[in-house]
Protein backbone atom coordinates (compact mmCIF):
# COMPACT_ATOMS: atom_id res chain seq x y z
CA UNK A 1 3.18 -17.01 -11.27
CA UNK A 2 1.80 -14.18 -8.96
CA UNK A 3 3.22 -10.42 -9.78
CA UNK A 4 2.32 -7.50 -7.96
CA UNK A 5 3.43 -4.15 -9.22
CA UNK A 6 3.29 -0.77 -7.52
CA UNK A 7 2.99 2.53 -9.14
CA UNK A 8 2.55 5.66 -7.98
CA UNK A 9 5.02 6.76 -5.58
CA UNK A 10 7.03 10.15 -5.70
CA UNK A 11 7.92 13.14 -3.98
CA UNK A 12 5.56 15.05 -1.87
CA UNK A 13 5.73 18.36 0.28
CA UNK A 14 4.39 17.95 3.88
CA UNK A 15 0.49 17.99 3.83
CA UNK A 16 0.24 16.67 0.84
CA UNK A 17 -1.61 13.74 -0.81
CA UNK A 18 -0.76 10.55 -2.84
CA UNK A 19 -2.26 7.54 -4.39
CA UNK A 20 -0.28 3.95 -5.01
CA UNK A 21 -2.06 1.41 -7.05
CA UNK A 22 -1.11 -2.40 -6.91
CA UNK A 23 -1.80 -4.13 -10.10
CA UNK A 24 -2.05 -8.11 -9.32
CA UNK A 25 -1.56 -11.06 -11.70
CA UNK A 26 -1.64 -14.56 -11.99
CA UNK A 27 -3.67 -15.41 -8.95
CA UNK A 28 -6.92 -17.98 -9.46
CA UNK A 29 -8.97 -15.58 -7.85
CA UNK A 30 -7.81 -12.02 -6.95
CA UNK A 31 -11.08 -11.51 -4.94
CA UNK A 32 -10.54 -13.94 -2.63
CA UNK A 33 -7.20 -12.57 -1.20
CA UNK A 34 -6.39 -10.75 1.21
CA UNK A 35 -3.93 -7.97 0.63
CA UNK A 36 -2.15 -5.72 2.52
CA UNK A 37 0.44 -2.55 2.16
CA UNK A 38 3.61 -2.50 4.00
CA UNK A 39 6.55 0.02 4.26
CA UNK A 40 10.02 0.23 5.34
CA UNK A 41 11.85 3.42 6.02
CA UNK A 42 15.96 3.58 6.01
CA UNK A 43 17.69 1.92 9.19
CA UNK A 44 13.96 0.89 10.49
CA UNK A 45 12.36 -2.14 9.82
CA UNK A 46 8.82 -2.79 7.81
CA UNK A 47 6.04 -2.10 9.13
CA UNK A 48 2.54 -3.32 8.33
CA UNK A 49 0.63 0.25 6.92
CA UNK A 50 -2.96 -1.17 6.20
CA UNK A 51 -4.50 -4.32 5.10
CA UNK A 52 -8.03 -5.02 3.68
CA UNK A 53 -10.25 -8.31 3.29
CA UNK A 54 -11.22 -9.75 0.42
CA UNK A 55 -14.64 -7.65 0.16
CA UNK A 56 -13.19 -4.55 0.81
CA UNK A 57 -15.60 -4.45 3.79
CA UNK A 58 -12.55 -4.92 6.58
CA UNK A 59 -9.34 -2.99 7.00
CA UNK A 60 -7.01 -2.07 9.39
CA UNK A 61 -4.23 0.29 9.84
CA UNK A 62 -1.22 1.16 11.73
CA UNK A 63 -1.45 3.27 14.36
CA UNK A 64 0.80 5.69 12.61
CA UNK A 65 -0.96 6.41 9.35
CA UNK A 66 -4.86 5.59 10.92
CA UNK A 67 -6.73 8.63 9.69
CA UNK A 68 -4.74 10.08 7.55
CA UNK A 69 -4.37 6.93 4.89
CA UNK A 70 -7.19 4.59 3.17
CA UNK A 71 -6.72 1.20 1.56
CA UNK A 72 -8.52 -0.03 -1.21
CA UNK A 73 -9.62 -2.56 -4.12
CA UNK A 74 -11.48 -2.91 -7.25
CA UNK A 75 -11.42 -6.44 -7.44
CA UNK A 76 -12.62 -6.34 -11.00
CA UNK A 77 -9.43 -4.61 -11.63
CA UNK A 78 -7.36 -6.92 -9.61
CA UNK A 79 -5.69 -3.87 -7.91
CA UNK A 80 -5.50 -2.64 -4.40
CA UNK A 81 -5.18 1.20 -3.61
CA UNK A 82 -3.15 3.25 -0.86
CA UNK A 83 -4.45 6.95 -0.72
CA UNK A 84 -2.19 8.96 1.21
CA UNK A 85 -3.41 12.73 3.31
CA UNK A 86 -1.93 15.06 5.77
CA UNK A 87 1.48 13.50 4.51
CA UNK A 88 4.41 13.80 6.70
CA UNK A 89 8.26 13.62 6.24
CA UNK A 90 8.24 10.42 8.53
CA UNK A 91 6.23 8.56 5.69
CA UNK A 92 8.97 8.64 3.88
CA UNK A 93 9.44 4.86 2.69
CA UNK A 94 9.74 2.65 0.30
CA UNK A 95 6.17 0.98 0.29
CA UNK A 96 5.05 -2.59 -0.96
CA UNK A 97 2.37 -4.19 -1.82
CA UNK A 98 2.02 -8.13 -0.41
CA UNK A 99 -0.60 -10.60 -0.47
CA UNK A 100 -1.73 -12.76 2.52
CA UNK A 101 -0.05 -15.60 0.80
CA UNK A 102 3.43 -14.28 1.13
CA UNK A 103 3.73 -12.42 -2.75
CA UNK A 104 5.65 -9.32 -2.53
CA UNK A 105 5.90 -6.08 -4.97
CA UNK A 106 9.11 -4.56 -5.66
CA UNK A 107 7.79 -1.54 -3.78
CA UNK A 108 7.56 2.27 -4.51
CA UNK A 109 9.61 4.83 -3.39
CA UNK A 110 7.42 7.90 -1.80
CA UNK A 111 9.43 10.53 -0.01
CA UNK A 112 8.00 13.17 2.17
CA UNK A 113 9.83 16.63 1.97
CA UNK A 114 9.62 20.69 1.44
């Protein structure tokens, strides 16, 4: 049984940086999937964030966070990575980790305020 688990969220002032981890389990072979980070703010829907390949060696972003946010993974590890700059109160979310296969996290609240 897959499990992905988020950590890392929290509160942040404006400007400010963050990390999330995403600690996967129970897949054959963590390295071969693709995984991607997703959040969903209150009264919008989710939106894809960022999503990386299973080398690391692709990823791609939304348009709102290119720049300013970086996925991720240690494959060894079997964990994916969301670092966060220039953070702005309109990335406040609750943010999940998914696989390409359809596994979700129970996501991570990070909220965005002075």
């Amino acid at each position: 049984q897959v499990q992905l688990v988020e950590s890392g969220g929290g509160s942040v002032q404006p400007g400010g940086s963050g990390r999330l981890s995403c600690t996967a389990s129970g897949f054959t072979e963590f390295s071969s999937v693709v995984m991607l980070w997703y959040r969903q703010a209150p009264g919008k829907e989710r939106e894809l964030v960022a999503s990386i390949t299973w080398d690391g060696r692709n990823t791609n972003y939304g348009d709102s966070v290119q720049g300013r946010f970086t996925i991720s993974r240690v494959n060894a590890k079997n964990t994916v990575y969301l670092q966060m700059d220039d953070l702005k109160p309109e990335d406040t979310a609750v943010y999940y980790c998914a696989s390409a296969y359809g596994h979700w996290g129970q996501g991570t609240q990070v909220t965005v305020s002075s």
